[in-house]
Protein backbone atom coordinates (compact mmCIF):
# COMPACT_ATOMS: atom_id res chain seq x y z
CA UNK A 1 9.86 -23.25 103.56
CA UNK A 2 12.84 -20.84 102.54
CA UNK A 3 12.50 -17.71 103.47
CA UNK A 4 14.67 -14.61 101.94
CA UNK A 5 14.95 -10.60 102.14
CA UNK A 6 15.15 -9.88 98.29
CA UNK A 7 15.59 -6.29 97.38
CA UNK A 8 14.19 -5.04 93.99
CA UNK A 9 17.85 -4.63 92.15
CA UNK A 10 18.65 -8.32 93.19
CA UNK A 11 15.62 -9.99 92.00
CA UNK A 12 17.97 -11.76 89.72
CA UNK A 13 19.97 -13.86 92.29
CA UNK A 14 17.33 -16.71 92.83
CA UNK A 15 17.02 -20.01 91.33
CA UNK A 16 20.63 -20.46 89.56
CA UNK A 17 22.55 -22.46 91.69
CA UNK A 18 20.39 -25.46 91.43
CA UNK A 19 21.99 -27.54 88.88
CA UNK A 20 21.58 -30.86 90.86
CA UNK A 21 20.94 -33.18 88.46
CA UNK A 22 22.53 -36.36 87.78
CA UNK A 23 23.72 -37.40 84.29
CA UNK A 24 22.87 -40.85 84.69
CA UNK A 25 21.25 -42.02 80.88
CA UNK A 26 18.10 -43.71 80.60
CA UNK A 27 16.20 -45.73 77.41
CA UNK A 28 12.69 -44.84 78.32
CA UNK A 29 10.68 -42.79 75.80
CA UNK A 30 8.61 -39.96 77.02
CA UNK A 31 5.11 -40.55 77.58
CA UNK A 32 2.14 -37.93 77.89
CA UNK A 33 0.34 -39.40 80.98
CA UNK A 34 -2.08 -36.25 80.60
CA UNK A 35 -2.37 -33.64 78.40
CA UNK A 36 -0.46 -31.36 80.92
CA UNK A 37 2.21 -33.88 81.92
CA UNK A 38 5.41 -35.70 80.25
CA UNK A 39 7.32 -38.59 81.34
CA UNK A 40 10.94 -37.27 80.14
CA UNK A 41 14.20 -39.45 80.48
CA UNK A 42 17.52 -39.01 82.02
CA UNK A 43 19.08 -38.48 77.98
CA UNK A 44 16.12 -35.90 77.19
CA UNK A 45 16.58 -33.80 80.21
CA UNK A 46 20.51 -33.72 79.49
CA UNK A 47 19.99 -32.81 76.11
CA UNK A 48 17.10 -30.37 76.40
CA UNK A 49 19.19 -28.49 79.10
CA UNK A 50 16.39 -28.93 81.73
CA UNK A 51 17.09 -27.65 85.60
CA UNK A 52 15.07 -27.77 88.25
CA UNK A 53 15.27 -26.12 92.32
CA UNK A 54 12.58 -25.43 94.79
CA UNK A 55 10.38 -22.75 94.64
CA UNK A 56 11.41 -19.78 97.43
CA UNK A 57 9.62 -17.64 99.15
CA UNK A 58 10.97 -14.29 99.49
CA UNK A 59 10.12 -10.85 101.68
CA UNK A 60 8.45 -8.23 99.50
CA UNK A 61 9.84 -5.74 101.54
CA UNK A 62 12.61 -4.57 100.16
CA UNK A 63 10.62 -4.95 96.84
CA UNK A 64 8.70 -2.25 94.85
CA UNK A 65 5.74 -3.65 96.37
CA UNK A 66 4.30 -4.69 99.28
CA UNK A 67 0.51 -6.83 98.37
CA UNK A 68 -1.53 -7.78 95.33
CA UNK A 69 -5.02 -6.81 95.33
CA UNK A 70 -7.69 -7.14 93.15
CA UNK A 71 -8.61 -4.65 90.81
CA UNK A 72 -10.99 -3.74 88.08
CA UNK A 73 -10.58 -1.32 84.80
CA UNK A 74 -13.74 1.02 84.46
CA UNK A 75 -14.71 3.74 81.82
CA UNK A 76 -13.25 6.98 82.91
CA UNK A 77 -16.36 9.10 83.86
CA UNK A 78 -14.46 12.49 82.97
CA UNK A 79 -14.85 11.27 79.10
CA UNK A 80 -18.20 9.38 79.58
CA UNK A 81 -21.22 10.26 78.43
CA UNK A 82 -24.75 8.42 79.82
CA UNK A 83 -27.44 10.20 77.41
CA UNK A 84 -30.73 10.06 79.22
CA UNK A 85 -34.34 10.81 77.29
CA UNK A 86 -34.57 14.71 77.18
CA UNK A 87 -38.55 14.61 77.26
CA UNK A 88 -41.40 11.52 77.74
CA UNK A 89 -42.00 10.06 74.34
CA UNK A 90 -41.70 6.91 72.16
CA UNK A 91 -38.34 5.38 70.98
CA UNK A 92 -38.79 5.47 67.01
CA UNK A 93 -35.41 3.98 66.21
CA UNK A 94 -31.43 3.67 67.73
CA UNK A 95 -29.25 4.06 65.39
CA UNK A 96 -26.17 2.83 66.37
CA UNK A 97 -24.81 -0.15 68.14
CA UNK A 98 -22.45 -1.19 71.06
CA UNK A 99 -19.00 -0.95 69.91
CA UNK A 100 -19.44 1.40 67.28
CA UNK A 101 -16.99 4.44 66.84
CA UNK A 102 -19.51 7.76 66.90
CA UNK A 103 -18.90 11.17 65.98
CA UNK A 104 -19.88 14.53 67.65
CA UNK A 105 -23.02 15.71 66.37
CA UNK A 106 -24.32 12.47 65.17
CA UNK A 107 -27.68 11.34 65.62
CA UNK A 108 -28.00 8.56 67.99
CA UNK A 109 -31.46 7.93 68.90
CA UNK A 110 -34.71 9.57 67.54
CA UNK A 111 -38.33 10.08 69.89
CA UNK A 112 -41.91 11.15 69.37
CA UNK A 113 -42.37 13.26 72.20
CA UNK A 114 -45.15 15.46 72.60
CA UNK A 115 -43.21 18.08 73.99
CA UNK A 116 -41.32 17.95 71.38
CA UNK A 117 -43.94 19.14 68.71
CA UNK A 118 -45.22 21.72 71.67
CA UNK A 119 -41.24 23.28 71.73
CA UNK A 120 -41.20 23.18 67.91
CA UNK A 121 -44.83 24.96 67.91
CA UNK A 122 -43.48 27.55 70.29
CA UNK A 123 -40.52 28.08 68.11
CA UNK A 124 -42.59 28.81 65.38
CA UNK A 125 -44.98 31.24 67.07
CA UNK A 126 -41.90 33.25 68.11
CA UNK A 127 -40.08 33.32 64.56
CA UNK A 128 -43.80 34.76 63.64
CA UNK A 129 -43.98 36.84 66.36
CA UNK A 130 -40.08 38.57 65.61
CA UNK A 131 -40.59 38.51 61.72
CA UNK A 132 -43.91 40.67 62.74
CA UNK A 133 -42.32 42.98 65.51
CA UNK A 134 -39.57 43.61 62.85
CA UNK A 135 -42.02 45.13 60.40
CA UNK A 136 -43.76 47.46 63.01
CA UNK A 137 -40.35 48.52 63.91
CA UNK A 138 -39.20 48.90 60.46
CA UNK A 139 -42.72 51.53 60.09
CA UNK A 140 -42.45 53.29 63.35
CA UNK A 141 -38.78 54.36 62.25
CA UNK A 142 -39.45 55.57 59.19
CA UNK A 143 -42.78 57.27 60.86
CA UNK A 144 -40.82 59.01 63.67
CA UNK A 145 -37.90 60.25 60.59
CA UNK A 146 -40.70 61.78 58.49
CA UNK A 147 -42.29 63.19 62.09
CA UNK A 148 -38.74 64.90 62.61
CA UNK A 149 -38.82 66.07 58.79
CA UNK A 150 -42.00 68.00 59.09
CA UNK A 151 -41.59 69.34 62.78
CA UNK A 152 -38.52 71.02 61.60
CA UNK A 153 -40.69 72.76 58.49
CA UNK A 154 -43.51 73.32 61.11
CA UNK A 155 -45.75 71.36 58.80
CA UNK A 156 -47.44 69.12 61.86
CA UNK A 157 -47.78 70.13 65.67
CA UNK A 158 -44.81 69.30 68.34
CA UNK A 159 -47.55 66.50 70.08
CA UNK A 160 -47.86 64.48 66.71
CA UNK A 161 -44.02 64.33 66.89
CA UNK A 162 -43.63 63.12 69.68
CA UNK A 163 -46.15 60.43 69.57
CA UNK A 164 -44.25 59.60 66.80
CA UNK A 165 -41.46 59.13 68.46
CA UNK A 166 -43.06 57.12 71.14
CA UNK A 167 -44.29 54.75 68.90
CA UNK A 168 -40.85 53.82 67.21
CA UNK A 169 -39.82 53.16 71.09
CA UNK A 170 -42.52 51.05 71.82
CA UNK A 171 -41.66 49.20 68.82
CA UNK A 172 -38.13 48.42 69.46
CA UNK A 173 -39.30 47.64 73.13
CA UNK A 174 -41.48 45.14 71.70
CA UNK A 175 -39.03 43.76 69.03
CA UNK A 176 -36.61 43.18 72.48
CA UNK A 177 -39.30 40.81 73.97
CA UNK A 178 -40.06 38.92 71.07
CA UNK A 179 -36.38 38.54 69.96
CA UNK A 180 -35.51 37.24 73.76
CA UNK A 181 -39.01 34.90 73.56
CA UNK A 182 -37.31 33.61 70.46
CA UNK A 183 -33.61 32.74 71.77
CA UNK A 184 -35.63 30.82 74.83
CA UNK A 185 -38.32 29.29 72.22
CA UNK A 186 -34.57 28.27 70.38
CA UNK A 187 -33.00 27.18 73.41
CA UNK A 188 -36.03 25.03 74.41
CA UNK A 189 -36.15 23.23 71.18
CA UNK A 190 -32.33 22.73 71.04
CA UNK A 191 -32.00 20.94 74.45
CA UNK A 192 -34.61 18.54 73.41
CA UNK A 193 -33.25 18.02 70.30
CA UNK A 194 -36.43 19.04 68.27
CA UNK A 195 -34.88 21.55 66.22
CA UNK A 196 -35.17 21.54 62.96
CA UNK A 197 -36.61 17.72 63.00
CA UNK A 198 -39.99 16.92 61.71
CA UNK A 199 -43.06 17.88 63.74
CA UNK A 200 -43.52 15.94 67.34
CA UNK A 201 -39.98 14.16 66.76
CA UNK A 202 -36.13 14.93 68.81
CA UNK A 203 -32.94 13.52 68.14
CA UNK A 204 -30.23 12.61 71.07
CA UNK A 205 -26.76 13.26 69.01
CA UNK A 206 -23.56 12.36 70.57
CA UNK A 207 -22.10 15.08 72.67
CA UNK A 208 -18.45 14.04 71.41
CA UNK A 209 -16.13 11.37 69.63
CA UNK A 210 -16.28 8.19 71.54
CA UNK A 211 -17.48 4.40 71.84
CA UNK A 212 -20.78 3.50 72.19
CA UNK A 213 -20.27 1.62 75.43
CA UNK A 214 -24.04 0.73 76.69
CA UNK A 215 -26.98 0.37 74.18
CA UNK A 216 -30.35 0.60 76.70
CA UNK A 217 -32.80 2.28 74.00
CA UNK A 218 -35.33 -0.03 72.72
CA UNK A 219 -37.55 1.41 69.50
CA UNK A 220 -40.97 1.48 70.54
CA UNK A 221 -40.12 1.54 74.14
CA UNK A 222 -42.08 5.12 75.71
CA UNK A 223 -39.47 6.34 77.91
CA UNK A 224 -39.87 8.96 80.40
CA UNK A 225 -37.69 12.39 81.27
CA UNK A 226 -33.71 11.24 82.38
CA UNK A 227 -34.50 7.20 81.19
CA UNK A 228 -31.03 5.70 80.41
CA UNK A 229 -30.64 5.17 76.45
CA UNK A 230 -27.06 5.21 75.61
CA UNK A 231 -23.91 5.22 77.49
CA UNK A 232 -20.54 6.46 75.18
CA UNK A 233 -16.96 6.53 76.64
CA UNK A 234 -13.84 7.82 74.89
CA UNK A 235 -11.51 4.57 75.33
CA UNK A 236 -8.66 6.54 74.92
CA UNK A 237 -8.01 6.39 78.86
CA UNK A 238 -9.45 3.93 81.29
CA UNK A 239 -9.79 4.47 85.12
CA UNK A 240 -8.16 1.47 87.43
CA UNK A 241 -9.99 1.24 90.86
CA UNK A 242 -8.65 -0.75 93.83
CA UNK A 243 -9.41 -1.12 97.62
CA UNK A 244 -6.48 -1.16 99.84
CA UNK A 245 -6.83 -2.93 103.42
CA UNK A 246 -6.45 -0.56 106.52
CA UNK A 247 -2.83 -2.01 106.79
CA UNK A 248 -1.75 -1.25 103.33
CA UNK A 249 -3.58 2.28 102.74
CA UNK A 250 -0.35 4.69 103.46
CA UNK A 251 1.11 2.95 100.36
CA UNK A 252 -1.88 5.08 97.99
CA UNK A 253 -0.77 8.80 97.29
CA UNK A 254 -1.62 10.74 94.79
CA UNK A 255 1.01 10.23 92.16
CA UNK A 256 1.73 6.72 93.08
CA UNK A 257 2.79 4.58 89.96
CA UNK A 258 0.60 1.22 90.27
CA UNK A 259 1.81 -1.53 88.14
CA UNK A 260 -0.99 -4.44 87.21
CA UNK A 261 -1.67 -7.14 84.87
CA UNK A 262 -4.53 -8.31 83.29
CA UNK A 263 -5.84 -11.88 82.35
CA UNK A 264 -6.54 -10.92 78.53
CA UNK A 265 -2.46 -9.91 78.56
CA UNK A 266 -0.61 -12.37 81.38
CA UNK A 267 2.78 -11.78 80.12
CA UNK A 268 2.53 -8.09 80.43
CA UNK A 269 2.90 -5.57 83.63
CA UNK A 270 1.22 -2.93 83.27
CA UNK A 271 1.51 0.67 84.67
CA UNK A 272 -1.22 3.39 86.03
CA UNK A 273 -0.93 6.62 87.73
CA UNK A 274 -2.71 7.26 90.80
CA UNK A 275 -4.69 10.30 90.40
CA UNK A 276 -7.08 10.07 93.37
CA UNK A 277 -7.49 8.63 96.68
CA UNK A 278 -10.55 8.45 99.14
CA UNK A 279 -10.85 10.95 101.95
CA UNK A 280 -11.39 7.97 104.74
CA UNK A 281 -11.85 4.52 104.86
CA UNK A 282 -15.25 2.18 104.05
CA UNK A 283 -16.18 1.96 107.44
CA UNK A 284 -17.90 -1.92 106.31
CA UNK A 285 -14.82 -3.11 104.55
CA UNK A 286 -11.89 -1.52 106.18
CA UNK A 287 -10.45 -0.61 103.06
CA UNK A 288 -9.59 2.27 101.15
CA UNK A 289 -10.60 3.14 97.76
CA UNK A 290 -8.09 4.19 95.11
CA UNK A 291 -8.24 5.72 91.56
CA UNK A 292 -5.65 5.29 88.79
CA UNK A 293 -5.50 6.81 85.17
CA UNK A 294 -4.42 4.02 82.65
CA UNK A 295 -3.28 5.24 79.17
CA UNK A 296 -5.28 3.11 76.90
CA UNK A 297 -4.28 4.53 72.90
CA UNK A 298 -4.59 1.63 70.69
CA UNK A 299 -7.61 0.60 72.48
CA UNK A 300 -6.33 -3.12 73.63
CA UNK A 301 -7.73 -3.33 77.27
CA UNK A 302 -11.35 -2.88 77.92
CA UNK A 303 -14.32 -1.75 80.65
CA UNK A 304 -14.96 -4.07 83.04
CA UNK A 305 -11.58 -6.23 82.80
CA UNK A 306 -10.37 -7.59 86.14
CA UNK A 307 -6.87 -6.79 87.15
CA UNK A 308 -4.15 -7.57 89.50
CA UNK A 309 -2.76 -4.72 91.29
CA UNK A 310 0.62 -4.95 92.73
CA UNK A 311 0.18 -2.02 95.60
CA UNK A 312 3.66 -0.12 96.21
CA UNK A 313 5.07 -0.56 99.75
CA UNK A 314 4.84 1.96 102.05
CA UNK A 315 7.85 3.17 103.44
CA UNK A 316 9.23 1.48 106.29
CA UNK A 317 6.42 -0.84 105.81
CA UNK A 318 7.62 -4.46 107.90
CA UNK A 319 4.37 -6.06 107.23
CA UNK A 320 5.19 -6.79 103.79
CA UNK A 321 4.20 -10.33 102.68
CA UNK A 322 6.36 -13.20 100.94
CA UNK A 323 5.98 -14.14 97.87
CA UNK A 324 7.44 -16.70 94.89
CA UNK A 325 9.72 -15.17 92.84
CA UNK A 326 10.99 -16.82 89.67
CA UNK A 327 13.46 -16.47 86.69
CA UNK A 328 11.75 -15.03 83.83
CA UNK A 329 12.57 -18.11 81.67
CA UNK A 330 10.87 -20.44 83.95
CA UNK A 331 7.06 -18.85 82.92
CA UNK A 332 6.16 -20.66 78.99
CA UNK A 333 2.92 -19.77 77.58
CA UNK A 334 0.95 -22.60 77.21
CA UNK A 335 -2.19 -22.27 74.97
CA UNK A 336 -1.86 -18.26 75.80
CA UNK A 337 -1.42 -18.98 79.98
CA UNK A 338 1.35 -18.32 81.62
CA UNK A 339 3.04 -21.74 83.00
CA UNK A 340 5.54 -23.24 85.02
CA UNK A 341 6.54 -26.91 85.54
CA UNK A 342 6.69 -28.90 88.43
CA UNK A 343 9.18 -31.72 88.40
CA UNK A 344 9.13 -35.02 90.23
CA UNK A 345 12.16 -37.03 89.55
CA UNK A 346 12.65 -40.47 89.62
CA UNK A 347 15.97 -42.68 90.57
CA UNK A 348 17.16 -42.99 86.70
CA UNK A 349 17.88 -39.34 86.19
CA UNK A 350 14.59 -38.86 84.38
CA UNK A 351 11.65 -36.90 85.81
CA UNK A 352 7.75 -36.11 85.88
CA UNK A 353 7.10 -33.06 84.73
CA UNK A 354 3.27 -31.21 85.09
CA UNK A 355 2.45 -28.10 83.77
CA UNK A 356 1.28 -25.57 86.29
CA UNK A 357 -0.79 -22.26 85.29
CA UNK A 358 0.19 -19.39 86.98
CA UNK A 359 -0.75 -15.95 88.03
CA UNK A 360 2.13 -13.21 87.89
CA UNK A 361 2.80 -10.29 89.25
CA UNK A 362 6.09 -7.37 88.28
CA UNK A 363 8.86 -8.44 86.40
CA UNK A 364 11.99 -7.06 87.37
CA UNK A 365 16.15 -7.62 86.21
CA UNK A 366 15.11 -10.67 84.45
CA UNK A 367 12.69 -12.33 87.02
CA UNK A 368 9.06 -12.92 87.85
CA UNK A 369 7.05 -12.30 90.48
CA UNK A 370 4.30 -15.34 90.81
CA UNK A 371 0.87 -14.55 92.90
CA UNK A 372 -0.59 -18.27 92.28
CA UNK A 373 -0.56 -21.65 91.11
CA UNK A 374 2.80 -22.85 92.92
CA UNK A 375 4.08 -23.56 96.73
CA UNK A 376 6.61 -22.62 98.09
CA UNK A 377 9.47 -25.64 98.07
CA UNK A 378 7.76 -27.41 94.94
CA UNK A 379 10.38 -28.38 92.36
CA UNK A 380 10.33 -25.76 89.31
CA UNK A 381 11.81 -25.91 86.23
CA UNK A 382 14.72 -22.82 86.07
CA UNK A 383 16.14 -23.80 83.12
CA UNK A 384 15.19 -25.69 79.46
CA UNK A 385 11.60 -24.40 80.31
CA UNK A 386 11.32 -24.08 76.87
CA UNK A 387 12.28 -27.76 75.75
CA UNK A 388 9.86 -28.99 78.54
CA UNK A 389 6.98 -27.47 76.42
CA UNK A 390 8.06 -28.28 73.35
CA UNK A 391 7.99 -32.18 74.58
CA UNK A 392 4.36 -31.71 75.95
CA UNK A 393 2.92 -30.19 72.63
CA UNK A 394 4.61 -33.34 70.91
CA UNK A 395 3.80 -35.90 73.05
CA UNK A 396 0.04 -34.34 73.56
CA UNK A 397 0.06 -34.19 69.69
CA UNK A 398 -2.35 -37.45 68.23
CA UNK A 399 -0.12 -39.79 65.85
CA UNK A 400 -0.92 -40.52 62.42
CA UNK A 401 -1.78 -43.92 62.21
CA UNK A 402 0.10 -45.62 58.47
């Protein structure tokens, strides 16, 4: 095994001085011996521009980083909502599904809940209870004006006035308490969502724009107070969590730029922002955990994908690992995976080629990081990558019998 220190800017010096081949010509037509292998010829490999060299292993030290650990994308719980069942009750109907876009204010889920039609009775008492305070208060004012009016002629004794006045205190008093029994009656109601709704029922609405993420409501299910019903998450941002070993946890700062790929996107790196990091480590695992912010605007990657996190070196780090690193034109996508091929050649110039999936890491001045599917010292294809799949989709492609 070959064993280099390759620094990030000089990624690109791997690989291209391995133009071994011989020229020697060959008859032999290609044959598919599997679907993911091709017998090519000495002519075909000449022609197609096809170069192979051993696979190297190189330090990640002096790369941007140092380990690639496994990591998983997860709602992010600062735009998250998990609606619970405001009151016991029955589910009467949900009215959305998983996946669909929801507004603010819309109504989500609907329950017969008998504290429902209790808050909505209360409501009503108070309204009653205000509209009648209202109309004392309304009399005791114009009672204590026409006191006032006749005191000053001397028409009625100094005590009647005064009572008078009295009573258009006690009314406004009164008119305070009912008034505050109403904005409580109002405020009970409009937490459980029985305002305004028909007698006995509430309404969950959606507490802002999102994604309806979890659907756990079940109509006719009787639910009691805090039951799950709906989780909604604005997808607009999407939190990346990762455990670093003891070894590796100076490389996690707040800050850090984490670069990752997913499975759904092989052929693409990337790129997170660390915006918070454990206070210690799990003393069962040894590890600690991580939190990055992943801009997510169109929507493409998804809760619950798994990723591969390529953790930044710390500096001064010398336990940095090796690793495979590859020209970019060596990786083809085959059927949407990311491939290389291994070549075994034979005496006449010709070759043995198998297709090999692969799992890749950062990309960098034109090369490749690779995290799986190849050893180091196995014969890879550097150049005419590209021919070498063509000839494997044509000889794995049935022939038309005439």
């Amino acid at each position: 095994m070959t064993t280099r220190h390759l620094t990030a800017a000089g990624l690109v010096v791997l690989a291209l001085g391995c133009s071994g081949e011989k020229e020697t010509g060959g008859a032999a037509d290609s044959a598919a011996v599997r679907a993911d292998e091709v017998m090519l010829s000495a002519a075909q490999i000449q022609h197609g521009g096809i170069r192979w060299a051993p696979a190297e292993s190189v330090s990640a030290a002096g790369m941007a980083f140092a380990a690639a650990l496994p990591g998983q994308l997860v709602p992010n719980e600062d735009r998250t909502a998990r609606l619970g069942a405001p009151a016991q009750g029955r589910v009467l109907a949900v009215a959305v599904s998983p996946g669909e876009r929801v507004a603010p204010g819309r109504i989500l889920v609907t329950l017969q809940s008998p504290e429902a039609g209790m808050a909505q009775s209360d409501l009503a008492k108070a309204t009653a209870a205000v509209a009648s305070r209202r109309a004392q208060t309304t009399y005791a004012r114009s009672a204590r004006e026409r006191a006032d009016r006749l005191l000053a002629l001397k028409a009625i004794p100094k005590q009647e006035a005064e009572k008078a006045v009295a009573d258009d205190e006690l009314a406004r008093s009164e008119l305070s308490q009912a008034e505050a029994e109403l904005g409580r009656a109002q405020s009970t109601a409009r937490s459980l969502g029985a305002e305004g709704r028909p007698a006995g029922e509430l309404a969950v609405r959606a507490p802002a724009a999102g994604v309806v993420l979890e659907r756990l409501a079940v109509p006719g299910a009787v639910v009691e107070p805090g039951a799950p019903l709906l989780v909604i998450t604005d997808p607009g941002t999407l939190w990346l969590t990762v455990n670093a070993p003891e070894a590796l946890a100076g490389a996690l700062r707040v800050g850090t730029t984490l670069r990752f790929v997913v499975p759904a996107f092989p052929a693409e790196t990337l790129s997170a922002r660390v915006t918070a990091v454990g206070a210690g480590l799990d003393p069962a695992t040894r590890t600690l955990a991580a939190r990055a912010t992943v801009p997510n605007p169109k929507g493409r990657l998804k809760p619950a994908m798994l990723a591969t996190v390529l953790l930044p070196a710390p500096a001064g780090d010398g336990s940095a690992p090796n690793v495979i690193v590859l020209p970019d034109s060596a990786v083809q996508l085959v059927d949407g995976v990311p491939t290389v091929f291994v070549a075994m050649p034979d005496d006449k110039g010709g070759a043995h080629l198998m297709a090999r999936p692969v799992q890749l890491g950062a990309r960098s001045g034109g090369a490749v990081v690779i995290l799986g599917g190849i050893s180091a010292g196995d014969l890879v294809v550097v150049a005419g990558a590209f021919s070498v799949r063509a000839e494997l989709k044509k000889a794995s492609t049935p022939k038309m019998e005439m």
